[in-house]
Protein backbone atom coordinates (compact mmCIF):
# COMPACT_ATOMS: atom_id res chain seq x y z
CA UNK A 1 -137.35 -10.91 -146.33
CA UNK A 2 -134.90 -13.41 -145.01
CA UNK A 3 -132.19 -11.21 -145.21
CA UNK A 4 -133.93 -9.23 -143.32
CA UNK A 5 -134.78 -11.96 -140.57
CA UNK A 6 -131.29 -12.96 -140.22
CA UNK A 7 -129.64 -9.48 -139.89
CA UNK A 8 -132.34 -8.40 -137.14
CA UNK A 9 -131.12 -11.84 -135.33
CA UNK A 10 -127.43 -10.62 -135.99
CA UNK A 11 -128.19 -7.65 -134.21
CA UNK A 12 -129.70 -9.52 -131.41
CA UNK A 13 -126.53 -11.82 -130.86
CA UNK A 14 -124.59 -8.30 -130.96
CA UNK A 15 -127.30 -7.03 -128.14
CA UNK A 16 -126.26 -10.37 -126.09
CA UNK A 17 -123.25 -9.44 -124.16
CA UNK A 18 -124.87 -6.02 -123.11
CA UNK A 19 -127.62 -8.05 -121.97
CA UNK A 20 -125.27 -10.07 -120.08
CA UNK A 21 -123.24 -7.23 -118.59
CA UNK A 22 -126.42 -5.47 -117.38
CA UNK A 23 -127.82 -8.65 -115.48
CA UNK A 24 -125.06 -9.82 -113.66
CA UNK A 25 -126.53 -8.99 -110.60
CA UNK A 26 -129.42 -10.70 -108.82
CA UNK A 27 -132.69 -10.04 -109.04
CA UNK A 28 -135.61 -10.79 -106.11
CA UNK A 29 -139.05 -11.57 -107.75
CA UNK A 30 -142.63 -13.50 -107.04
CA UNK A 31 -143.42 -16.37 -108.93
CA UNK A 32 -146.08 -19.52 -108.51
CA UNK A 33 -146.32 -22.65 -109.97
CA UNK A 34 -148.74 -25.60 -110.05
CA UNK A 35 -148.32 -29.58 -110.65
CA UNK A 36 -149.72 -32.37 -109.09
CA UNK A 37 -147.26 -32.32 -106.63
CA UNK A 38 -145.54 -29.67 -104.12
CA UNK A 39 -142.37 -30.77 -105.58
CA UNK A 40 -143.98 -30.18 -108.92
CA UNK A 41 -145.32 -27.18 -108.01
CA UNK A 42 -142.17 -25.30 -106.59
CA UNK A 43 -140.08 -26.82 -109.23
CA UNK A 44 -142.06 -24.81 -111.68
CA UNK A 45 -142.22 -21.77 -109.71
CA UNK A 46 -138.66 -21.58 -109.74
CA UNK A 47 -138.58 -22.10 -113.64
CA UNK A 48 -141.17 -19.55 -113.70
CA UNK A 49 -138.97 -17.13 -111.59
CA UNK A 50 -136.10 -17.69 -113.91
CA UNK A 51 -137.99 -17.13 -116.32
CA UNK A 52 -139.70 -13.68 -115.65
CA UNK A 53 -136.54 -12.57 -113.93
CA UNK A 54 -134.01 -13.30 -116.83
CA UNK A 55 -136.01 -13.89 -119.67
CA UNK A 56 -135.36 -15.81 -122.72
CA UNK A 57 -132.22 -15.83 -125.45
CA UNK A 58 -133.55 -16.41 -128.97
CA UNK A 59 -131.21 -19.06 -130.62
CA UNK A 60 -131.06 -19.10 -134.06
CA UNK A 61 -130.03 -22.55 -135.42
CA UNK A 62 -129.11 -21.83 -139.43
CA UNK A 63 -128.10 -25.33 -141.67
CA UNK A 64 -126.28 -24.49 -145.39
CA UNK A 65 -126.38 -26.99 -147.89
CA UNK A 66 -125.20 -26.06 -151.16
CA UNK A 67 -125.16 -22.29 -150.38
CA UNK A 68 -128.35 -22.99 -150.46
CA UNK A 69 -130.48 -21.71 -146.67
CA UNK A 70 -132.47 -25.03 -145.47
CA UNK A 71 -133.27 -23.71 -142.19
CA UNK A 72 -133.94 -20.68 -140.07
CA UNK A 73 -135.49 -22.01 -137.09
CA UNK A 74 -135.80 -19.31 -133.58
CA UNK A 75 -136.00 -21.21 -130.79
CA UNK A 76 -136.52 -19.97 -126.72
CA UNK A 77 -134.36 -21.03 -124.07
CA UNK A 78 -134.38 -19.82 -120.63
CA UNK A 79 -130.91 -18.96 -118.72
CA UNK A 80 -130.11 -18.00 -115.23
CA UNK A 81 -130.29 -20.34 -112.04
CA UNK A 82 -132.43 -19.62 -108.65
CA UNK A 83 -129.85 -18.57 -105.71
CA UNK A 84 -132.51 -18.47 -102.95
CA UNK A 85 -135.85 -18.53 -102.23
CA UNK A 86 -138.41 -18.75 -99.28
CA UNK A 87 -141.76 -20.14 -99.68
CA UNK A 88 -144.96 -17.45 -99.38
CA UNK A 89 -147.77 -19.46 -99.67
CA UNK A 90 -148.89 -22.83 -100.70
CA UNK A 91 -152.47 -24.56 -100.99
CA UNK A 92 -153.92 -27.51 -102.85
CA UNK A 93 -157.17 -27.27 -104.82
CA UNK A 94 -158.23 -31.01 -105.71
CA UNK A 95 -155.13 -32.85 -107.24
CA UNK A 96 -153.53 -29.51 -108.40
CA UNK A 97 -150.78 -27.99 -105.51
CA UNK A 98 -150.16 -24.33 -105.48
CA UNK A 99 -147.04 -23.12 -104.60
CA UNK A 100 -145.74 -19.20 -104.54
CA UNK A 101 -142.42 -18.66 -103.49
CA UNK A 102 -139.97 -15.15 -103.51
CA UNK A 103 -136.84 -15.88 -105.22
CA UNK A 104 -133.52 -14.51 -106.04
CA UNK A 105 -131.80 -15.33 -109.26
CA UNK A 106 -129.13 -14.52 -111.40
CA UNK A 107 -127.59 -15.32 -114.77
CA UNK A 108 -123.66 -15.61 -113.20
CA UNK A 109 -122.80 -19.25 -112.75
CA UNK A 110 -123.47 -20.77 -109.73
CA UNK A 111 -120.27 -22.98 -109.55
CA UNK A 112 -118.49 -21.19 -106.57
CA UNK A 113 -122.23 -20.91 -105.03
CA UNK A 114 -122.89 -23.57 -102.75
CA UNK A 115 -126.14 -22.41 -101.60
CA UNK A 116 -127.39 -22.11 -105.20
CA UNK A 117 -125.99 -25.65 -106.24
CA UNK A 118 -128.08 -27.16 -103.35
CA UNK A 119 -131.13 -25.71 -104.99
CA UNK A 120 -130.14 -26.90 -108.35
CA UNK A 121 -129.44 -30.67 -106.99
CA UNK A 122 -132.76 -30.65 -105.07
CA UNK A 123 -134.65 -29.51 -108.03
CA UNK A 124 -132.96 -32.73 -110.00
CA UNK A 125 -134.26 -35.16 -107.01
CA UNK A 126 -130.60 -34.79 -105.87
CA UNK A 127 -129.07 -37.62 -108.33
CA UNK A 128 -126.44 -39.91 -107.34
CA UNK A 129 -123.12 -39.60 -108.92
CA UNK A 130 -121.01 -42.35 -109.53
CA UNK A 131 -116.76 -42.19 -110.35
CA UNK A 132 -115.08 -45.18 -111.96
CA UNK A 133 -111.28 -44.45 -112.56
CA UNK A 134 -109.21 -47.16 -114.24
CA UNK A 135 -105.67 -46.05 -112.18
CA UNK A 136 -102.71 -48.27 -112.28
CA UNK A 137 -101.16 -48.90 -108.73
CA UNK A 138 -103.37 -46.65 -106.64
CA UNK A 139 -106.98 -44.70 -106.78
CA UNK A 140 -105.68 -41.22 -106.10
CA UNK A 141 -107.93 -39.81 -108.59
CA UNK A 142 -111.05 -41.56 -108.14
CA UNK A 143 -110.10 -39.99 -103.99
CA UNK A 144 -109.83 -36.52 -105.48
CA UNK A 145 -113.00 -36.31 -107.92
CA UNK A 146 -115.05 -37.97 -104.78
CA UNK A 147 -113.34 -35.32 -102.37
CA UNK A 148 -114.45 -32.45 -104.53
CA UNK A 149 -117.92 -33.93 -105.21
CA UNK A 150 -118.40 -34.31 -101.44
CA UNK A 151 -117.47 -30.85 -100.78
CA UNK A 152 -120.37 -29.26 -103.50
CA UNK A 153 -122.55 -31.87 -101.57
CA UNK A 154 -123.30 -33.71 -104.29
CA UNK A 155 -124.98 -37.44 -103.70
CA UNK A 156 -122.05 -40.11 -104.45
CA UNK A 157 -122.18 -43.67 -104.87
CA UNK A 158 -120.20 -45.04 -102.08
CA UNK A 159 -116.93 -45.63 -103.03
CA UNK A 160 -116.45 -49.67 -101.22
CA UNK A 161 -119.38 -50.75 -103.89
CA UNK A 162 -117.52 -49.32 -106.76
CA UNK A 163 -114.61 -51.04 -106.03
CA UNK A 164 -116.93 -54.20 -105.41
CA UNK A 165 -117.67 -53.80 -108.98
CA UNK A 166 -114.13 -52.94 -110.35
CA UNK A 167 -113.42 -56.82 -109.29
CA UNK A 168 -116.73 -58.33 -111.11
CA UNK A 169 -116.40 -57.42 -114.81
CA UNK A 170 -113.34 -56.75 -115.84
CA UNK A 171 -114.20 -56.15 -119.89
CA UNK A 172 -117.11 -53.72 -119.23
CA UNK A 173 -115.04 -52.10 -116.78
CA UNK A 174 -112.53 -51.53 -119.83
CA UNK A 175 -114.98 -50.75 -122.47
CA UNK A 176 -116.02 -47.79 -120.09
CA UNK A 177 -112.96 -46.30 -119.09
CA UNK A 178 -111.66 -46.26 -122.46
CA UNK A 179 -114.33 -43.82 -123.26
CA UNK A 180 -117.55 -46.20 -123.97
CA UNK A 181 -121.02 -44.47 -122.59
CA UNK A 182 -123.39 -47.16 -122.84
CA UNK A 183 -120.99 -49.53 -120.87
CA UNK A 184 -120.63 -46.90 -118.54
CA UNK A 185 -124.33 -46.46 -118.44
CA UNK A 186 -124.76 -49.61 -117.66
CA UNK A 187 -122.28 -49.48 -114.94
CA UNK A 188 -123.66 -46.42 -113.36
CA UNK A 189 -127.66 -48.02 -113.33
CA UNK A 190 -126.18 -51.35 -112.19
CA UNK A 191 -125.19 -49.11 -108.90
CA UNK A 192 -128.25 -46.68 -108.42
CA UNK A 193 -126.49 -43.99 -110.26
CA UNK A 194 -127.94 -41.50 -112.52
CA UNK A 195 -124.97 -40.10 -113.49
CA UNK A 196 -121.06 -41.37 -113.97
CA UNK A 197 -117.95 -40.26 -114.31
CA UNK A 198 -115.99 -42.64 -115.63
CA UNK A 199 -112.26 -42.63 -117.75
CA UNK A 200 -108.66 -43.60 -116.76
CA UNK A 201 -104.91 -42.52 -115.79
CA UNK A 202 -102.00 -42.43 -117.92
CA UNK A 203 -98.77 -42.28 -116.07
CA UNK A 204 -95.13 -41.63 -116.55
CA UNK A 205 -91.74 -40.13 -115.20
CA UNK A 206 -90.36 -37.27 -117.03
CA UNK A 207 -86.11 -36.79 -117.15
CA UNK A 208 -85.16 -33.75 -115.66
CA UNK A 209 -81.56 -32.96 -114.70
CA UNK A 210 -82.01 -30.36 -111.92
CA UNK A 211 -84.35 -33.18 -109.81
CA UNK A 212 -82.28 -36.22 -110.77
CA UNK A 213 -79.14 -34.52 -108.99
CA UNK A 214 -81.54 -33.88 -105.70
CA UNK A 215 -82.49 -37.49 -105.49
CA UNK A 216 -86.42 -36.76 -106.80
CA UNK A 217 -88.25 -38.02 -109.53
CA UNK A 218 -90.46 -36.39 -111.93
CA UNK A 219 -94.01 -37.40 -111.69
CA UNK A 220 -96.56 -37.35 -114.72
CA UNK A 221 -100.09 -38.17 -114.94
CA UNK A 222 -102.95 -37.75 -117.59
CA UNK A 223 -106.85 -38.19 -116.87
CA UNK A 224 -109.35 -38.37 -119.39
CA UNK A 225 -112.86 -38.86 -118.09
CA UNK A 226 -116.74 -38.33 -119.38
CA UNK A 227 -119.60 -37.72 -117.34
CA UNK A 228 -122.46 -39.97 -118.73
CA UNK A 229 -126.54 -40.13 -118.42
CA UNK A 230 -127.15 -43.48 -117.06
CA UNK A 231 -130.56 -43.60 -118.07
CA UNK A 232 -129.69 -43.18 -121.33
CA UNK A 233 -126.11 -43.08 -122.25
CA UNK A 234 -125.64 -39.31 -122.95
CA UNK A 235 -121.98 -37.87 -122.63
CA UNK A 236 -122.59 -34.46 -120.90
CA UNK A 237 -118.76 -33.15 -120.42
CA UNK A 238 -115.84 -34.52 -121.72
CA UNK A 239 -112.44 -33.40 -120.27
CA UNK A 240 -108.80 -33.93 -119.96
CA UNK A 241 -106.00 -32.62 -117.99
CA UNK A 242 -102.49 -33.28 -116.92
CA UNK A 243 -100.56 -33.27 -113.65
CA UNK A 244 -96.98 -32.88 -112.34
CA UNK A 245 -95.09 -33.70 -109.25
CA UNK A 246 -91.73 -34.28 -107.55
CA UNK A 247 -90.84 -36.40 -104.80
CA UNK A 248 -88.36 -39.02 -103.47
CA UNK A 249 -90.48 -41.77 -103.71
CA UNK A 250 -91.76 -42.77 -107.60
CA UNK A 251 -95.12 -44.00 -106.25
CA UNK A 252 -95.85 -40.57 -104.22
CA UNK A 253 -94.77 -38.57 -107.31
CA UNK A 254 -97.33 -40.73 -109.35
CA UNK A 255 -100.15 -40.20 -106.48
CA UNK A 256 -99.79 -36.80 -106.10
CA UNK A 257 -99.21 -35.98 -110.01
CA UNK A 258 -102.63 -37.80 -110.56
CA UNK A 259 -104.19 -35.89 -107.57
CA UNK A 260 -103.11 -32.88 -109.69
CA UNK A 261 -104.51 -33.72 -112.57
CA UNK A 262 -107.79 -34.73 -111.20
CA UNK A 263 -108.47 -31.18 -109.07
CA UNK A 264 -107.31 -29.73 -112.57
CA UNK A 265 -109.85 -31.74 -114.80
CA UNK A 266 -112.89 -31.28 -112.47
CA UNK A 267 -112.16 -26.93 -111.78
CA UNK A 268 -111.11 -26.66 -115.47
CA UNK A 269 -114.49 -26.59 -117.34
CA UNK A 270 -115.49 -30.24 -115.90
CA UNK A 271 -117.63 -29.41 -113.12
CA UNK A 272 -118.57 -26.71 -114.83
CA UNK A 273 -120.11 -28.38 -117.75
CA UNK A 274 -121.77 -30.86 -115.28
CA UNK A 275 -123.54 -27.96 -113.56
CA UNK A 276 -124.71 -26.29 -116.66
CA UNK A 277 -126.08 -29.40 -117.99
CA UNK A 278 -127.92 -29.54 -114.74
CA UNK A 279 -129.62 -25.79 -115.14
CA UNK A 280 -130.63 -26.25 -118.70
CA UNK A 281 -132.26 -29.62 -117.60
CA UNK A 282 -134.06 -27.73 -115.01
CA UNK A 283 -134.68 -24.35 -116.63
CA UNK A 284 -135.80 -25.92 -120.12
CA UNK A 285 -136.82 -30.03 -119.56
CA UNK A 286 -135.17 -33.06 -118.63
CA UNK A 287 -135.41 -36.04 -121.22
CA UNK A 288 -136.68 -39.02 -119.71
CA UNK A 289 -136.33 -42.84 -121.43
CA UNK A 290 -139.76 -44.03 -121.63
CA UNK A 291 -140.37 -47.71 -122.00
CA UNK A 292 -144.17 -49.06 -122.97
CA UNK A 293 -144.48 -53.15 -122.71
CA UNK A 294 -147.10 -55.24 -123.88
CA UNK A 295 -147.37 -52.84 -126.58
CA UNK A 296 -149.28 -55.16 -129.36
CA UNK A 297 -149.26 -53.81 -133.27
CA UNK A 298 -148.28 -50.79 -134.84
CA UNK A 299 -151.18 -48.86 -134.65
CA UNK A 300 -151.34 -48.81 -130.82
CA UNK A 301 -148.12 -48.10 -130.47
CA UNK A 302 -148.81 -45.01 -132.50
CA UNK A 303 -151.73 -44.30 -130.43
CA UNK A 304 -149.33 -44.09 -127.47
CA UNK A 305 -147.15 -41.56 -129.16
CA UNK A 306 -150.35 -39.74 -129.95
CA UNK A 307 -151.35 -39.79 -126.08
CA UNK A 308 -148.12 -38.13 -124.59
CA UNK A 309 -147.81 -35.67 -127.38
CA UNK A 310 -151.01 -34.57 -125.84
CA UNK A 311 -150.16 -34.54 -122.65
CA UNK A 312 -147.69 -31.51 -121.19
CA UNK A 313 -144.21 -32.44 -122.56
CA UNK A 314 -142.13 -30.68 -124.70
CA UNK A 315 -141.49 -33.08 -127.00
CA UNK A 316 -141.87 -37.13 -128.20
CA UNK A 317 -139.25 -39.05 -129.93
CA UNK A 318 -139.64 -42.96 -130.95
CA UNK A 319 -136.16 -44.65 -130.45
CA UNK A 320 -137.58 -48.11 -130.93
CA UNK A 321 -140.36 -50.60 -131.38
CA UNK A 322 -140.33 -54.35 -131.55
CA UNK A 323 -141.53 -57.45 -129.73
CA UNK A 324 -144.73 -55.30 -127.71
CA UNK A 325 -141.96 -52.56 -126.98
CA UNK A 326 -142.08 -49.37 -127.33
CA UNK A 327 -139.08 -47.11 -126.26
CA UNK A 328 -139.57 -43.01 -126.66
CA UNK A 329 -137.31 -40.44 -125.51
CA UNK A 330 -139.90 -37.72 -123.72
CA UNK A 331 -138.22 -34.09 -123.19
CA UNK A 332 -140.31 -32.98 -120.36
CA UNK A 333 -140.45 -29.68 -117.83
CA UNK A 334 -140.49 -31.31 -114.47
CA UNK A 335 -139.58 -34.80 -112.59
CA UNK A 336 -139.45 -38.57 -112.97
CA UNK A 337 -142.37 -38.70 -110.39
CA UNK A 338 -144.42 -35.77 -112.08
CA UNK A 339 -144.21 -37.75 -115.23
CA UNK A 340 -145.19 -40.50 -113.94
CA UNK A 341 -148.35 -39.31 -112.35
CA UNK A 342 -149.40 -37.43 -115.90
CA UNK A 343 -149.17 -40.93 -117.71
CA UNK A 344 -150.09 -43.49 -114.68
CA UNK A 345 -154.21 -44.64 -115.86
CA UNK A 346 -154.23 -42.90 -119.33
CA UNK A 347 -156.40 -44.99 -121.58
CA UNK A 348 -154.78 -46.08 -125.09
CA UNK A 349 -157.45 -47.82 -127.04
CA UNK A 350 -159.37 -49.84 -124.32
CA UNK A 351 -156.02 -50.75 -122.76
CA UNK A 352 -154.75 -48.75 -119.39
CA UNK A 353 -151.20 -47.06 -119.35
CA UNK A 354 -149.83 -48.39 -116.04
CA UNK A 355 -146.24 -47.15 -114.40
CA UNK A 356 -144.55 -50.11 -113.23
CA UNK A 357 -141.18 -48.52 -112.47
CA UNK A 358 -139.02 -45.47 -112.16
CA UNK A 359 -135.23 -45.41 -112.04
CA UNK A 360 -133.59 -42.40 -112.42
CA UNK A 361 -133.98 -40.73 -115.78
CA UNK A 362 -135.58 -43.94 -116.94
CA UNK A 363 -139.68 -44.73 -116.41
CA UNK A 364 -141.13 -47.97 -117.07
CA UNK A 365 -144.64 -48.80 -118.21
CA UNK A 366 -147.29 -51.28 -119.59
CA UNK A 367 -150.30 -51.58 -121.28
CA UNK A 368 -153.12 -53.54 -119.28
């Protein structure tokens, strides 16, 4: 029987790139949602529009131990982003919005699409980015990563407060660029980011005969960088890339090397990455840090658990629990504020589940 199971799935990853190859082209279709919200509400028609338009790719996750099969799990997972779309109709029936909308979408990336991006940020609340270079004698690729940001329209930390903090601590600073997320995370929050790109510059000169004898000097710069979750510490995309340049002058040979390397790193798979992380959190749930205080024994932190397990979320995780709280990581099909309302004046044994704060990918409760 299993054998069985797992060659019919073989077939199906066979049936893939066909599948691919016959829906690169858009599709128009209708598709509602509701939530508690407009927001809400469009947010899931557009999921719901991917959805019905695309469809779903089975993934089968297989783990061998000992030759031995432990698992055969078949899970769904919606592809394809949402182009364009107009709004039809909306209406509101109590505390439940409506909203239908006609929407094109497609299952080619949406990197080169500006009009699509925009969609994509707007569905994620349009979070702030944040870059944090560490560059030796200049900022030349912190400038070009912020450059190409701007132009996809992306919201940026501004770029005078980063270097504000670039002055104030020096070690976290280092723990981040060298490639630590949870200093970076803490970076990134510290500024109102949600997410950060953070890493450094490694320069050089390089000998070459043919340049020497013209007067100009050989360039070199590498860039390693991460994009991180602020909220809580993920590593989405990891990338790096090298850059070459000539010139007279050894500092504009360094600058413009660096500038290289930093248009390289974000069109070679970088941006890319960042952008496809963005989709999947749309299209299949974004995981949100939930913190419970005045959480008192056990038990009642259990009953919490319990509560949003219930509730409509994808899945409930406990990270921690300790001195009244209770931290969960919540994988959940809509936004921050959606969330928010769903849990805000839940009862939990006698005691009332009250939002106190929202930051990002990070929402902040208590137990009254």
């Amino acid at each position: 029987m299993k054998r069985r199971i797992l060659a019919a799935v073989m077939v199906f990853f066979l049936a893939i790139p066909a599948l691919g190859r016959a829906m690169e082209g858009d599709i128009t279709i209708e598709a509602e949602g509701y939530g508690i919200s407009k927001d809400d509400a469009l947010l899931k028609a557009k999921r719901e529009a991917v959805g019905s338009g695309i469809g779903t790719l089975l993934i089968s996750e297989t783990e061998v131990k000992n030759f031995m099969l432990r698992k055969d799990m078949i899970l769904t997972r919606t592809v394809g982003a949402v182009k364009s779309y107009k709004i039809l109709s909306e209406s509101r029936d109590g505390d439940t919005f409506q909203v239908k909308i006609s929407a094109v979408v497609s299952m080619a990336g949406i990197k080169q699409d500006l009009a699509a991006l925009k969609i994509l940020l707007e569905s994620m609340d349009k979070p702030r980015m944040m870059v944090l270079i560490r560059e030796e004698n200049g900022n030349a690729a912190e400038t070009a990563i912020l450059d190409y940001l701007n132009e996809k329209e992306f919201e940026l930390v501004d770029a005078a407060a980063v270097a504000a903090l670039m002055n104030q601590d020096e070690a976290l600073i280092r723990q981040a660029t060298e490639g630590d997320p949870v200093a970076a995370a803490r970076l990134g929050a510290a500024k109102g980011a949600e997410y950060v790109i953070v890493g450094k510059v490694v320069k050089s000169t390089a000998e070459n005969e043919l340049l020497g004898d013209a007067g100009m000097i050989s360039g070199q710069a590498n860039l390693t960088a991460k994009v991180v979750n602020c909220s809580n510490a993920r590593v989405i995309a990891s990338k790096s890339a090298r850059g070459a340049a000539a010139h007279i002058a050894l500092e504009m040979a360094m600058a413009q090397a660096t500038e290289k390397a930093a248009r390289k790193l974000m069109d070679d798979m970088l941006f890319e990455k960042i952008v496809a992380s963005f989709q999947d959190m749309v299209n299949n749930g974004m995981t949100y840090e939930v913190i419970v205080a005045k959480v008192p024994d056990y038990k009642t932190q259990k009953a919490v658990q319990n509560l949003i397990k219930g509730l409509e979320v994808t899945s409930v995780n406990k990270r921690e629990f300790g001195n009244g709280q209770l931290k969960l990581s919540v994988l959940f099909q809509g936004n921050a504020d959606a969330f928010a309302d769903m849990i805000d004046g839940q009862m939990v044994m006698d005691k009332e589940l009250s939002v106190i704060e929202i930051s990002g990918g990070q929402v902040k409760a208590e137990l009254k």
